[in-house]
C-alpha atoms as a PDB file:
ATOM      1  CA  UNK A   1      -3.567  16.306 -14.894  1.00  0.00           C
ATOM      2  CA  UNK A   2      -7.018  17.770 -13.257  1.00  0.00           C
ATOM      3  CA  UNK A   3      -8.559  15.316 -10.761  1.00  0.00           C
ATOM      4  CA  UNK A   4     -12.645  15.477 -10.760  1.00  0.00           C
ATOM      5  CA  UNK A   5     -14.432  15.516  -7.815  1.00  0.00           C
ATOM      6  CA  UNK A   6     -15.716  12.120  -8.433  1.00  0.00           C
ATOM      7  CA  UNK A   7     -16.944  12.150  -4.526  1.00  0.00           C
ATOM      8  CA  UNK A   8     -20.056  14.625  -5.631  1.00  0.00           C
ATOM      9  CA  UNK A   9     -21.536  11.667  -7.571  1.00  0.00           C
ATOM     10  CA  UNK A  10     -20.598   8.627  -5.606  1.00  0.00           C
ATOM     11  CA  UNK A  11     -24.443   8.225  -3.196  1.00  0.00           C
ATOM     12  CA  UNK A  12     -23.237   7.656  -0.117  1.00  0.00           C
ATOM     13  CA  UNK A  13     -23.275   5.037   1.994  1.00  0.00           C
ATOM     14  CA  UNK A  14     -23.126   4.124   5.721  1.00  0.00           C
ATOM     15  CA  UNK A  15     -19.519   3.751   6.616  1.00  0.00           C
ATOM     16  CA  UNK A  16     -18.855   0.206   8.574  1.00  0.00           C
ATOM     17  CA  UNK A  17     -16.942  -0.094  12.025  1.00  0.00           C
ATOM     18  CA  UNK A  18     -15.121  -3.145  10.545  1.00  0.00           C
ATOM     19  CA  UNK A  19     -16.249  -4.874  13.520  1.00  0.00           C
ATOM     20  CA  UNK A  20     -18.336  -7.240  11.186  1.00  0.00           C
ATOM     21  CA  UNK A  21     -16.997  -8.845   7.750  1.00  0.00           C
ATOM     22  CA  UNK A  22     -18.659 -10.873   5.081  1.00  0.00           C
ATOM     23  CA  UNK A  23     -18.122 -14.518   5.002  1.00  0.00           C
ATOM     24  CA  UNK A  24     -17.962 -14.598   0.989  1.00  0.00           C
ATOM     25  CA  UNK A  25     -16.783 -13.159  -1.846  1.00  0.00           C
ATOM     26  CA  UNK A  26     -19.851 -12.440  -4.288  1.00  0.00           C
ATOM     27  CA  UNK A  27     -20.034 -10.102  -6.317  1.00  0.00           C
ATOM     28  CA  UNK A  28     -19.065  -6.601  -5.039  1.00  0.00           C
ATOM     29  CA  UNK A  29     -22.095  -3.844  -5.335  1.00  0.00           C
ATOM     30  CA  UNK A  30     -22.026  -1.123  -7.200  1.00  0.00           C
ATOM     31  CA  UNK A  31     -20.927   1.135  -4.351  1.00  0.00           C
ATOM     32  CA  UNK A  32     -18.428  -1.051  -2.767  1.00  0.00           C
ATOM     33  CA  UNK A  33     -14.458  -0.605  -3.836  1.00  0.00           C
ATOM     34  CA  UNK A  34     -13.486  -3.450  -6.341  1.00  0.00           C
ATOM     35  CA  UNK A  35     -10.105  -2.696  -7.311  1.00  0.00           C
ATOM     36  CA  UNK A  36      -7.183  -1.397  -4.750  1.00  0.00           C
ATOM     37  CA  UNK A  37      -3.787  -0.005  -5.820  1.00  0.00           C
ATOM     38  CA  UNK A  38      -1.097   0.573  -2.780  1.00  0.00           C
ATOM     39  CA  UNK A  39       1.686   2.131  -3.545  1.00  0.00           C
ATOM     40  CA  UNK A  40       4.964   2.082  -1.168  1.00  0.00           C
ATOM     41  CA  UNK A  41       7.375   5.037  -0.872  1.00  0.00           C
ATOM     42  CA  UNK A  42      10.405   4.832   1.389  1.00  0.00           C
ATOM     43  CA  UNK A  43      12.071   6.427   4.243  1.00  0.00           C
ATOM     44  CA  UNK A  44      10.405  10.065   4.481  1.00  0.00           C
ATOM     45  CA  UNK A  45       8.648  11.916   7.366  1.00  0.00           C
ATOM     46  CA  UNK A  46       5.043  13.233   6.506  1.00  0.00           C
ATOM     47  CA  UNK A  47       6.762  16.323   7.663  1.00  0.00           C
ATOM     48  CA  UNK A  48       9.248  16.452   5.251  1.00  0.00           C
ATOM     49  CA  UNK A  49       6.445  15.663   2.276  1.00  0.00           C
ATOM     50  CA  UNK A  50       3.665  18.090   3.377  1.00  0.00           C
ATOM     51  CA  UNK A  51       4.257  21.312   1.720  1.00  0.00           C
ATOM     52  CA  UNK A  52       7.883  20.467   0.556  1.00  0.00           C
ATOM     53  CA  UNK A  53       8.400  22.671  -3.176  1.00  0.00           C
ATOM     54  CA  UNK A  54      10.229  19.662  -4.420  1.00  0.00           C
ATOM     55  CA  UNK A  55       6.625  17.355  -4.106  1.00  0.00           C
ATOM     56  CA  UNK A  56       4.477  19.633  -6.068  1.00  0.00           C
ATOM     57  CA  UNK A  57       2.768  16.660  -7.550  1.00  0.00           C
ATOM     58  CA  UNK A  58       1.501  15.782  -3.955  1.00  0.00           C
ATOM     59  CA  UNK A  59       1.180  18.840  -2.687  1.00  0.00           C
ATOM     60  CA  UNK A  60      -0.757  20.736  -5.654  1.00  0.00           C
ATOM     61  CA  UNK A  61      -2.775  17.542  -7.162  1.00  0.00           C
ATOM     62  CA  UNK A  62      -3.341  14.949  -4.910  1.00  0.00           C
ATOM     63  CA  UNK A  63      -3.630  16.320  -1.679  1.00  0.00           C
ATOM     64  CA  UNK A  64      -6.124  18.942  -2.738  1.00  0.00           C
ATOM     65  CA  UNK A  65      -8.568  15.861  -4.093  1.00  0.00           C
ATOM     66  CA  UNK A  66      -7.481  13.614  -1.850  1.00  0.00           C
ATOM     67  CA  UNK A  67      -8.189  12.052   1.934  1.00  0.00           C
ATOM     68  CA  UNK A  68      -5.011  11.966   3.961  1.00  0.00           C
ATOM     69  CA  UNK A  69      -4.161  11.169   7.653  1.00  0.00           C
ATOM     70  CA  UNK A  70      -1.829  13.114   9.528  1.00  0.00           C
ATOM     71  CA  UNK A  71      -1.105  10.450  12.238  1.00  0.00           C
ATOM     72  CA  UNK A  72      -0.197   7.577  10.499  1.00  0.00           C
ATOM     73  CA  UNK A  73       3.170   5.726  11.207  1.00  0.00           C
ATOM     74  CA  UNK A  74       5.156   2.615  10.959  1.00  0.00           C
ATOM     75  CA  UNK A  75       4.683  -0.104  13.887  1.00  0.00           C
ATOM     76  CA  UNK A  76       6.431   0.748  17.162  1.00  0.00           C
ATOM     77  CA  UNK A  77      10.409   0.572  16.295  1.00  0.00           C
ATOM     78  CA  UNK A  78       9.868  -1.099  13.756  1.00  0.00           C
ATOM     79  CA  UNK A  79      13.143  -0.955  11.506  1.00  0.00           C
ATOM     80  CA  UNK A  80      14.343  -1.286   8.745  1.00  0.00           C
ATOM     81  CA  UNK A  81      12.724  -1.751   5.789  1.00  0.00           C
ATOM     82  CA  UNK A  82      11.570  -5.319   5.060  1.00  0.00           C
ATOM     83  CA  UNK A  83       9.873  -5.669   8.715  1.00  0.00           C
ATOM     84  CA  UNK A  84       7.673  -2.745   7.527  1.00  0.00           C
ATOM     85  CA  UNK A  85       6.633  -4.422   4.003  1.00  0.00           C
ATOM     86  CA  UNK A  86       6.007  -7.548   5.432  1.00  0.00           C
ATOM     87  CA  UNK A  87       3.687  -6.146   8.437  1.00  0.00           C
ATOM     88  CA  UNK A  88       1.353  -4.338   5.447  1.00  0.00           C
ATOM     89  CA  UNK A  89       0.779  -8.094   4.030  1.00  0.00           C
ATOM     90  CA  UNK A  90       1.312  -9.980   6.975  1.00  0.00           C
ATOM     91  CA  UNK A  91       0.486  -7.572  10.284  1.00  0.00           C
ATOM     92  CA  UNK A  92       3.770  -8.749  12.074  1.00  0.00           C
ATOM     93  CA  UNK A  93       7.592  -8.160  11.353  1.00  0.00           C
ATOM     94  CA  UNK A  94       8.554 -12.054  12.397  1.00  0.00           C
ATOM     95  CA  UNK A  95      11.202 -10.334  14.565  1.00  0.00           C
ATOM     96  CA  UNK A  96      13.487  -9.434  11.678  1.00  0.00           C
ATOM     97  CA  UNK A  97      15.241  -6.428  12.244  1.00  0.00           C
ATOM     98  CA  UNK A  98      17.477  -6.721   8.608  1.00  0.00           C
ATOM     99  CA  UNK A  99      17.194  -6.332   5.097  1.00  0.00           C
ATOM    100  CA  UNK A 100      18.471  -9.770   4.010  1.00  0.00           C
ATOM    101  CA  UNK A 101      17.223 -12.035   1.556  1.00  0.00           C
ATOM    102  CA  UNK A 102      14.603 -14.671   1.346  1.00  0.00           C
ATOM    103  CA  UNK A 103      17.631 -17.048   1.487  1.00  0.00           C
ATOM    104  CA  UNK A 104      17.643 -16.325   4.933  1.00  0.00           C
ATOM    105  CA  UNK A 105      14.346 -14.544   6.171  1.00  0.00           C
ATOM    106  CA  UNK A 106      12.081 -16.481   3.916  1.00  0.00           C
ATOM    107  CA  UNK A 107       8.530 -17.175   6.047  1.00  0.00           C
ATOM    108  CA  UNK A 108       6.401 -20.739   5.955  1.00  0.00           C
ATOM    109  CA  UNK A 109       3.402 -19.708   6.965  1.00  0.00           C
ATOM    110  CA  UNK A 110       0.037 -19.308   4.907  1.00  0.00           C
ATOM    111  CA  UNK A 111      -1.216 -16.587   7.074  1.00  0.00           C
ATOM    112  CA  UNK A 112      -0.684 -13.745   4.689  1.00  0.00           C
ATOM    113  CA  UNK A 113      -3.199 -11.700   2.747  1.00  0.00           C
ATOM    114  CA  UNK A 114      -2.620 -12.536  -0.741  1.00  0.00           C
ATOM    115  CA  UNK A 115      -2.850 -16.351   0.276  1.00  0.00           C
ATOM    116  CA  UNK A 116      -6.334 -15.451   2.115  1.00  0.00           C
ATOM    117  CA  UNK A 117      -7.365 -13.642  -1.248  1.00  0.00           C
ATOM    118  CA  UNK A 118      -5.953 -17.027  -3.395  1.00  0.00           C
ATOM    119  CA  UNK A 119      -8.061 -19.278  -1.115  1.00  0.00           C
ATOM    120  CA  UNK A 120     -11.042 -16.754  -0.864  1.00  0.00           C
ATOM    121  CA  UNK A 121     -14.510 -18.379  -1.844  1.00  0.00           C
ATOM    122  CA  UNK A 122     -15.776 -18.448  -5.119  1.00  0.00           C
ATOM    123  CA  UNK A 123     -12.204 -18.731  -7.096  1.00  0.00           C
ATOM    124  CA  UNK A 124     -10.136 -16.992  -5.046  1.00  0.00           C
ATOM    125  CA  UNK A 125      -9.516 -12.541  -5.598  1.00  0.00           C
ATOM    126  CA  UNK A 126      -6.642 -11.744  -7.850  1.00  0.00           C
ATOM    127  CA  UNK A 127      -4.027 -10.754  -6.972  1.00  0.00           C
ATOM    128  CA  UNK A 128      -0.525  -9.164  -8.797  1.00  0.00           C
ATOM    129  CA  UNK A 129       2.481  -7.152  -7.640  1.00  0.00           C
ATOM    130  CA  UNK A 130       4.182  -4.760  -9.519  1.00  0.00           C
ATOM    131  CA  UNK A 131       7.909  -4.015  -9.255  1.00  0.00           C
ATOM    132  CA  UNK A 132       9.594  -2.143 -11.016  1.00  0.00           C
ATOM    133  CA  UNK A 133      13.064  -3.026 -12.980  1.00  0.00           C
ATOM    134  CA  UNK A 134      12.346  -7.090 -12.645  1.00  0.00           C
ATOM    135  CA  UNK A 135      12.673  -8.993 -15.929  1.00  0.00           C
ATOM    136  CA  UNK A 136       9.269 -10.974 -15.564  1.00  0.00           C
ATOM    137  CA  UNK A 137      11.104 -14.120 -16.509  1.00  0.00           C
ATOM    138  CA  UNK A 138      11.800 -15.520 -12.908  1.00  0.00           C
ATOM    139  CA  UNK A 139      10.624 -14.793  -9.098  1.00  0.00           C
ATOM    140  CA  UNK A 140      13.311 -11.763  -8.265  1.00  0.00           C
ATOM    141  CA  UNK A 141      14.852 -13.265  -4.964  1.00  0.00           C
ATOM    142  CA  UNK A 142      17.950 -11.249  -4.969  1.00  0.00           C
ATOM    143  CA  UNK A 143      18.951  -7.579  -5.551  1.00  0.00           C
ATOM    144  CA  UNK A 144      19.287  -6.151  -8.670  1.00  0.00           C
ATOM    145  CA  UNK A 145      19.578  -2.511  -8.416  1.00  0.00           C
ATOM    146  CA  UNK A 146      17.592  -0.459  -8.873  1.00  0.00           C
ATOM    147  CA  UNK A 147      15.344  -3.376  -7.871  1.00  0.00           C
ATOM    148  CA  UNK A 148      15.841  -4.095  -4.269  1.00  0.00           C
ATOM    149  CA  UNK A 149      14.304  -7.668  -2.985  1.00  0.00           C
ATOM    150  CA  UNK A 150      13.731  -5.762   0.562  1.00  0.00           C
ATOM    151  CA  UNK A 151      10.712  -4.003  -0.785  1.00  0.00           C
ATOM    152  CA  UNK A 152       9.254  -6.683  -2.135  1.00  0.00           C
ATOM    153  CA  UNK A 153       7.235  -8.672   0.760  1.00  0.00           C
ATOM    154  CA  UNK A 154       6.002 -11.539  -1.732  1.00  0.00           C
ATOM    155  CA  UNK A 155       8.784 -13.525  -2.391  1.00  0.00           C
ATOM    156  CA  UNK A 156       9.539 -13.702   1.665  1.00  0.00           C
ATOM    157  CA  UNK A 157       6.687 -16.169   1.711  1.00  0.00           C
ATOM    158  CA  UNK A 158       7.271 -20.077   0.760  1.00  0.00           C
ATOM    159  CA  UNK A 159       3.995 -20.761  -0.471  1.00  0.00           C
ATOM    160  CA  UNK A 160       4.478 -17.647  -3.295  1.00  0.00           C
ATOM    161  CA  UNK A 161       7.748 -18.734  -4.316  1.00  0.00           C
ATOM    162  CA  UNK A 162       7.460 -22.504  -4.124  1.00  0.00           C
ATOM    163  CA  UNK A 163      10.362 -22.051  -1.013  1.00  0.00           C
ATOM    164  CA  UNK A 164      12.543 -19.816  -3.133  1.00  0.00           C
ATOM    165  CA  UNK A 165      12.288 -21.686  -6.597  1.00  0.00           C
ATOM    166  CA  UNK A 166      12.849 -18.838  -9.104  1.00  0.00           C
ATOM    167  CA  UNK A 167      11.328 -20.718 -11.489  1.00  0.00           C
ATOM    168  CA  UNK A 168       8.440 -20.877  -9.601  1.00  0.00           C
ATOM    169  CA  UNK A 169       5.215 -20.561 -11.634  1.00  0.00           C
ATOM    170  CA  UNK A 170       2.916 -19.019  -9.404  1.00  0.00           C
ATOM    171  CA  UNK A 171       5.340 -16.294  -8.190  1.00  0.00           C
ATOM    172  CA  UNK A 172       5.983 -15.191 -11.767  1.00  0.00           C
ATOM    173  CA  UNK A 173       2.630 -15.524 -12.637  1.00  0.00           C
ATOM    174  CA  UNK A 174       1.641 -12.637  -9.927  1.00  0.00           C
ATOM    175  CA  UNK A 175       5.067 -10.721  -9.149  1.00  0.00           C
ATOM    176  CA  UNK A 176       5.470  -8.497 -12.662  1.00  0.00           C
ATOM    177  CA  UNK A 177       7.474  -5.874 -13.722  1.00  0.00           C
ATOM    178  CA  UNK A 178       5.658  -2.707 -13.303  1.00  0.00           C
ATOM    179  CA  UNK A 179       6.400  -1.699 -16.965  1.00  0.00           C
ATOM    180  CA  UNK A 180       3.445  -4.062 -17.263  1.00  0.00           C
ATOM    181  CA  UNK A 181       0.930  -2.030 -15.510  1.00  0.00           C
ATOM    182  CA  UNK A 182      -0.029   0.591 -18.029  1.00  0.00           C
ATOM    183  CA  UNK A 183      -0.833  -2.563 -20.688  1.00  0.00           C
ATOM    184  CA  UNK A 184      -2.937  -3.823 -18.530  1.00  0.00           C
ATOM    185  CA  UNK A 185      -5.140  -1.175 -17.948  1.00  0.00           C
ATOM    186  CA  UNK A 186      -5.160  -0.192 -21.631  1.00  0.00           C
ATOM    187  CA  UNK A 187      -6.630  -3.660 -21.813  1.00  0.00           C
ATOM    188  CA  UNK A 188      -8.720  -3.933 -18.456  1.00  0.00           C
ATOM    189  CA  UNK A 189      -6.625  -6.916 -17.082  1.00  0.00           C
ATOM    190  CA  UNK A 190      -5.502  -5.564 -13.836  1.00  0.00           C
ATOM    191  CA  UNK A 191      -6.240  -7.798 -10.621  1.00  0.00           C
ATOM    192  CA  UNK A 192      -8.448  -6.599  -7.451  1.00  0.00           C
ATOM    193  CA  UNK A 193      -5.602  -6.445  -5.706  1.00  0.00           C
ATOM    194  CA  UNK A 194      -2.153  -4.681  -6.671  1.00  0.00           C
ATOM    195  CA  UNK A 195       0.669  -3.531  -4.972  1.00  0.00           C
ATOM    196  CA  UNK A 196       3.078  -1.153  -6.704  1.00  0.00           C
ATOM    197  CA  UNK A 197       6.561  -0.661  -5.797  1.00  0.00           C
ATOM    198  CA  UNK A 198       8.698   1.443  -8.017  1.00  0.00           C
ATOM    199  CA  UNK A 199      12.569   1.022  -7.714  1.00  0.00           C
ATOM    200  CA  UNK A 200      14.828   2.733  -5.246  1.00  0.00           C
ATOM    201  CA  UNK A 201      15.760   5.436  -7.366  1.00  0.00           C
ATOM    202  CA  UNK A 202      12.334   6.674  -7.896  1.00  0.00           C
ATOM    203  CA  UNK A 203      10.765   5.722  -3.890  1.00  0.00           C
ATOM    204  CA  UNK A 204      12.291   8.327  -2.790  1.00  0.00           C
ATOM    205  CA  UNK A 205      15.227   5.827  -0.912  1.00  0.00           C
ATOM    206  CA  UNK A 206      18.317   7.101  -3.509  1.00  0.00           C
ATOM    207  CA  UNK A 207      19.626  10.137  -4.675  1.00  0.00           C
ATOM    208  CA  UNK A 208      19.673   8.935  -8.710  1.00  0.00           C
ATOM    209  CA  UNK A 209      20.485  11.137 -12.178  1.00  0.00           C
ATOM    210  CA  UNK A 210      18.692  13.431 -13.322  1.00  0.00           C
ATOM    211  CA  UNK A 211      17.303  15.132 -10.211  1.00  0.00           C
ATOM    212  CA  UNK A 212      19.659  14.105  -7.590  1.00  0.00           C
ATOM    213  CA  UNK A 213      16.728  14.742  -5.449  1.00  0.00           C
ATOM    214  CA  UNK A 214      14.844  11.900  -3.540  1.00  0.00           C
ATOM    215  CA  UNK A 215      11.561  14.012  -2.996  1.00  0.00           C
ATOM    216  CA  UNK A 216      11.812  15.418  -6.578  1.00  0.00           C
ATOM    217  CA  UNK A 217      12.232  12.062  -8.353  1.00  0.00           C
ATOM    218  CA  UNK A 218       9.592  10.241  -6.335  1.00  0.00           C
ATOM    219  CA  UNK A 219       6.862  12.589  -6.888  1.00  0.00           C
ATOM    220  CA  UNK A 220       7.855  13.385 -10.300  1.00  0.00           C
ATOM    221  CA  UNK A 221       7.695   9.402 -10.695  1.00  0.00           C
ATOM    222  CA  UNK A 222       4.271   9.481  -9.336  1.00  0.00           C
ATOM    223  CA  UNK A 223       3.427  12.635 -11.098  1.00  0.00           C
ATOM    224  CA  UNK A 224       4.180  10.341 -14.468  1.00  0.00           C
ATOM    225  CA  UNK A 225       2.508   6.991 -13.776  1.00  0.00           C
ATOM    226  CA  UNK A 226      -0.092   7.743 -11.096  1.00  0.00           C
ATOM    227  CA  UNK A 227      -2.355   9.400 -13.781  1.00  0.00           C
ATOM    228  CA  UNK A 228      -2.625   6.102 -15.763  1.00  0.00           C
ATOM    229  CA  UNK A 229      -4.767   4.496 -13.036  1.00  0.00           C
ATOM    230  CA  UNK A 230      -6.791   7.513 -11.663  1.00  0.00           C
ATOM    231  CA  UNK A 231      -8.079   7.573 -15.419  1.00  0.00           C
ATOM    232  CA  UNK A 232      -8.461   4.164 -16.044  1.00  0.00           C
ATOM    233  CA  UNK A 233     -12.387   2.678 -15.845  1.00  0.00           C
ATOM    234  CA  UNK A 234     -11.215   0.442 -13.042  1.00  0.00           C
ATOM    235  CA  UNK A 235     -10.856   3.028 -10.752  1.00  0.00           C
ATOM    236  CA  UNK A 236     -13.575   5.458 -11.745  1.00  0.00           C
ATOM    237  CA  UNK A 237     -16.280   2.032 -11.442  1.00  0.00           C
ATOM    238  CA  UNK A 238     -14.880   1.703  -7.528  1.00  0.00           C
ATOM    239  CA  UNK A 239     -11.179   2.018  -7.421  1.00  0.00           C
ATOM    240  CA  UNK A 240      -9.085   2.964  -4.083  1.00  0.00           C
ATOM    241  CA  UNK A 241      -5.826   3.800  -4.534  1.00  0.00           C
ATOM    242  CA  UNK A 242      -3.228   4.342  -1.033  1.00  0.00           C
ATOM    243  CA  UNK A 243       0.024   5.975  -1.480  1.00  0.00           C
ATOM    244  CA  UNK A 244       2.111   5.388   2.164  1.00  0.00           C
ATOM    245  CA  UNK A 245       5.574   5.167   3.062  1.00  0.00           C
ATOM    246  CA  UNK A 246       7.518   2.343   4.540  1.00  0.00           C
ATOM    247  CA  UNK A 247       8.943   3.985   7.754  1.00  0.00           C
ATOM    248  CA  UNK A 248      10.008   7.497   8.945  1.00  0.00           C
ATOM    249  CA  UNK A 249      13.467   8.225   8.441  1.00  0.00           C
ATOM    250  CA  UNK A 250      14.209   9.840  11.737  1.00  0.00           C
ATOM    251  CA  UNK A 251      11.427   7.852  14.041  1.00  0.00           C
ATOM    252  CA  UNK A 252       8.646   5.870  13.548  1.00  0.00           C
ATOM    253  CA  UNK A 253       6.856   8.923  11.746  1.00  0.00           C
ATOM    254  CA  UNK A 254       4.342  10.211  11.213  1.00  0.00           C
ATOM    255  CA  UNK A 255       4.671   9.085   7.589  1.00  0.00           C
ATOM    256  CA  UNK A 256       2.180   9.710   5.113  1.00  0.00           C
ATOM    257  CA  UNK A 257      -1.098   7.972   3.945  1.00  0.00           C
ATOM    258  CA  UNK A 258      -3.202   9.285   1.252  1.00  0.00           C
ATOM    259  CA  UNK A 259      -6.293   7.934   0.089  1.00  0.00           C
ATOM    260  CA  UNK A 260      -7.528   8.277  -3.392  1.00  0.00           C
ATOM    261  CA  UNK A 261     -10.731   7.244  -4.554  1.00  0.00           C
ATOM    262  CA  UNK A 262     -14.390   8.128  -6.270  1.00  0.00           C
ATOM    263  CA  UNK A 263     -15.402   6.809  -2.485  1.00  0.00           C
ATOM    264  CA  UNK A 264     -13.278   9.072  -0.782  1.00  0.00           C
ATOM    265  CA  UNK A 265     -14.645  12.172   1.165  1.00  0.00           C
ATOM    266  CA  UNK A 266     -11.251  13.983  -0.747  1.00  0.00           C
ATOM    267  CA  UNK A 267     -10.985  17.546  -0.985  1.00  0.00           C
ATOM    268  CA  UNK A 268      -8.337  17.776   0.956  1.00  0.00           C
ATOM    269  CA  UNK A 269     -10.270  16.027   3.813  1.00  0.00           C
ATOM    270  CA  UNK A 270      -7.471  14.950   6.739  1.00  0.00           C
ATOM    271  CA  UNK A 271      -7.806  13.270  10.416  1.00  0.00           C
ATOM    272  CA  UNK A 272      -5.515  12.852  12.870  1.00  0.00           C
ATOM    273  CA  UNK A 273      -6.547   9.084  14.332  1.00  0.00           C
ATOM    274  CA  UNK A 274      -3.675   7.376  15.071  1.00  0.00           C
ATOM    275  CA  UNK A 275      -2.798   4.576  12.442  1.00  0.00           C
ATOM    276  CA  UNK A 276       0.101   2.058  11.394  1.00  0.00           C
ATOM    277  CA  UNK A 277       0.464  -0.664   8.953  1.00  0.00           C
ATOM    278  CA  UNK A 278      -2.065  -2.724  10.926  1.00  0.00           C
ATOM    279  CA  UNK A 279      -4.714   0.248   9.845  1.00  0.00           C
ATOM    280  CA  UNK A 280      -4.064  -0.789   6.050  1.00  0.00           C
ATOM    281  CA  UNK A 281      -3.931  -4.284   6.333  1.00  0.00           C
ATOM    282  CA  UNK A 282      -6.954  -4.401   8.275  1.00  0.00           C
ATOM    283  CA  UNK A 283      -8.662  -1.816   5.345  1.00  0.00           C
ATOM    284  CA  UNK A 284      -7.778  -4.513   2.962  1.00  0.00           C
ATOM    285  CA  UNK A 285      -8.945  -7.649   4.441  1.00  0.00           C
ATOM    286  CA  UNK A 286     -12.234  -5.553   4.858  1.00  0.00           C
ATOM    287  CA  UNK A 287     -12.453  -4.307   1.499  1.00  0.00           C
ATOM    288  CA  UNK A 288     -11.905  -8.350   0.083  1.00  0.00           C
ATOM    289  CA  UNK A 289     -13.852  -9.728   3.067  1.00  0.00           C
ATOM    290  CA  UNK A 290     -11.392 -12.412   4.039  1.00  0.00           C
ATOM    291  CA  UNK A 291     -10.796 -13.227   8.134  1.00  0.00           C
ATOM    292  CA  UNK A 292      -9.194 -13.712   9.967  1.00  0.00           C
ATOM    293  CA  UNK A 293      -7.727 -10.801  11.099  1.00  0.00           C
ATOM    294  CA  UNK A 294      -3.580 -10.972  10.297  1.00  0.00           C
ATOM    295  CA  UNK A 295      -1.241 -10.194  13.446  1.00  0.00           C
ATOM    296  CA  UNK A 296      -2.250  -6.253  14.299  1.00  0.00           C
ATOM    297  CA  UNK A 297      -4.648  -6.017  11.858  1.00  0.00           C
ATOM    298  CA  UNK A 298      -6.542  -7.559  14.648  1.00  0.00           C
ATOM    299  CA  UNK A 299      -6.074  -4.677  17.093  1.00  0.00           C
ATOM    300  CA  UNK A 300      -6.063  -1.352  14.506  1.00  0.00           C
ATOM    301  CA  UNK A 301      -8.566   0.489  13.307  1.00  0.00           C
ATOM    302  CA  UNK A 302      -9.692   0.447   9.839  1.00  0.00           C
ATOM    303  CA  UNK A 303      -9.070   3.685   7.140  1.00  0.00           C
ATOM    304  CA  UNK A 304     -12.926   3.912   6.852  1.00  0.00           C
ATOM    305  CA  UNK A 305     -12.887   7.482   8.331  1.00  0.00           C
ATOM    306  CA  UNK A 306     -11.012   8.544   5.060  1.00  0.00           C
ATOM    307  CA  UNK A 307     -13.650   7.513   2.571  1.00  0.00           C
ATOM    308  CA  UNK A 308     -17.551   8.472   2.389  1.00  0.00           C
ATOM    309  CA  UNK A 309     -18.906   4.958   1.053  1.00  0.00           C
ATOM    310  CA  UNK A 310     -17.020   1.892   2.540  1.00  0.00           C
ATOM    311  CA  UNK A 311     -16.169  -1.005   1.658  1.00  0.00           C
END
């Protein structure tokens, strides 16, 4: 697939300092972003991404069109893998340093973003993630591989899962299996918000059949599905889509951040301000409007410098 240059007919705007956010939710304009996609990759070094023959689908489509940041990294020591999802919803790790299950790192409080979009005037701002391998039929609380529970922030928090009810309504009602995505934007049903995490064969975490290649099978994975949403009409009429990585597998990065969008400056646009989770979760709570600022959110700058019209 050929990305347009969708930048040349986007008017631009005046890009925010994030310093100021709107107390509402009415109607987005027709220049703001309406619809965000994030999409969660594991355990790689931008380093080992950038310019690696076994990513051509990064390195020969998207980055060319794209915005990307070259300083970008998980929080401070921040390790292992669930402390990083949680701080892109939540802007704080809790002081978990495991992988284990809500069973035992489950979280009470409300201060999370999807709950701020739920309780966002006007209705509330939809909100759905997609995992993938999960049967739809109950909120996935345990492992069931490919489908790892560690990547999937949501169900740490009591007031998704009805404190760890699988049967909870809500939690099924918003955590779906990816397979599910491409339906709904055939049928223009996705949310505002959605957060995409494929399974650990194919985020670049496992070596899996047929490639035996964690770079290979990630970005041939993205190579496959990413196309369904930069064609769909929901991100053409203001869509933002960010591809990152949980962690660095080595350090604390850099790890990557791309930034996809008609609002993007793209074409192969890069800067090298230093970022970490707190930099996306504050981009989203700007991009919805909803305050107050979650845990570093509070303290990071905003992704603004990546896109030519924002929010």
């Amino acid at each position: 697939m050929v990305l347009s240059r969708w930048w040349s007919l986007v008017p631009l705007l005046c890009v925010t300092t994030g310093s100021v956010i709107a107390q509402n939710t009415a109607a987005p304009s027709d220049h703001s972003i309406k619809t965000v996609w994030v999409i969660v990759m594991e355990n790689e070094e931008w380093s080992s991404i950038k310019g690696n023959k076994f990513a051509p689908y990064i390195n020969g489509t998207l980055l060319p069109e794209a915005s990307h940041t070259e300083q970008y990294f998980n929080p401070p020591r921040i390790h292992p893998s669930l402390p990083n999802y949680l701080w892109m919803e939540a802007g704080t790790g809790f002081g978990i340093a495991d992988d284990r299950s809500p069973l035992v790192n489950s979280q009470s409080t409300t201060e999370h973003l999807v709950t701020l979009l739920k309780n966002a005037p006007g209705g509330g701002i939809e909100w759905r993630a997609y995992q993938e391998n999960i049967s739809g039929k109950e909120c996935p609380l345990s492992d069931r591989y490919p489908y790892v529970v560690k990547h999937n922030a949501f169900v740490y928090f009591d007031d998704v899962t009805n404190r760890r009810n699988p049967s909870s309504a809500y939690c099924i009602e918003h955590v779906r299996p990816f397979e599910e995505l491409g339906k709904d934007l055939a049928n223009h049903r996705v949310a505002r918000y959605n957060f995409i995490t494929p399974n650990s064969c194919n985020d670049m975490h496992d070596s899996c059949s047929p490639l035996r290649n964690r770079i290979a099978q990630g970005d041939t994975w993205l190579a496959r599905y990413l196309p369904d949403i930069l064609n769909s009409q929901e991100f053409s009429d203001g869509g933002a889509v960010f591809v990152t990585w949980d962690e660095g597998e080595k350090a604390d990065g850099p790890i990557g951040m791309i930034v996809l969008s008609p609002r993007a400056k793209g074409g192969g646009y890069s800067n090298s301000i230093h970022y970490d989770h707190g930099a996306l979760l504050r981009t989203l709570e700007e991009i919805f409007a909803v305050t107050p600022y979650l845990g570093s959110a509070a303290n990071q700058p905003d992704l603004s410098d990546l896109f030519s019209a924002f929010p």
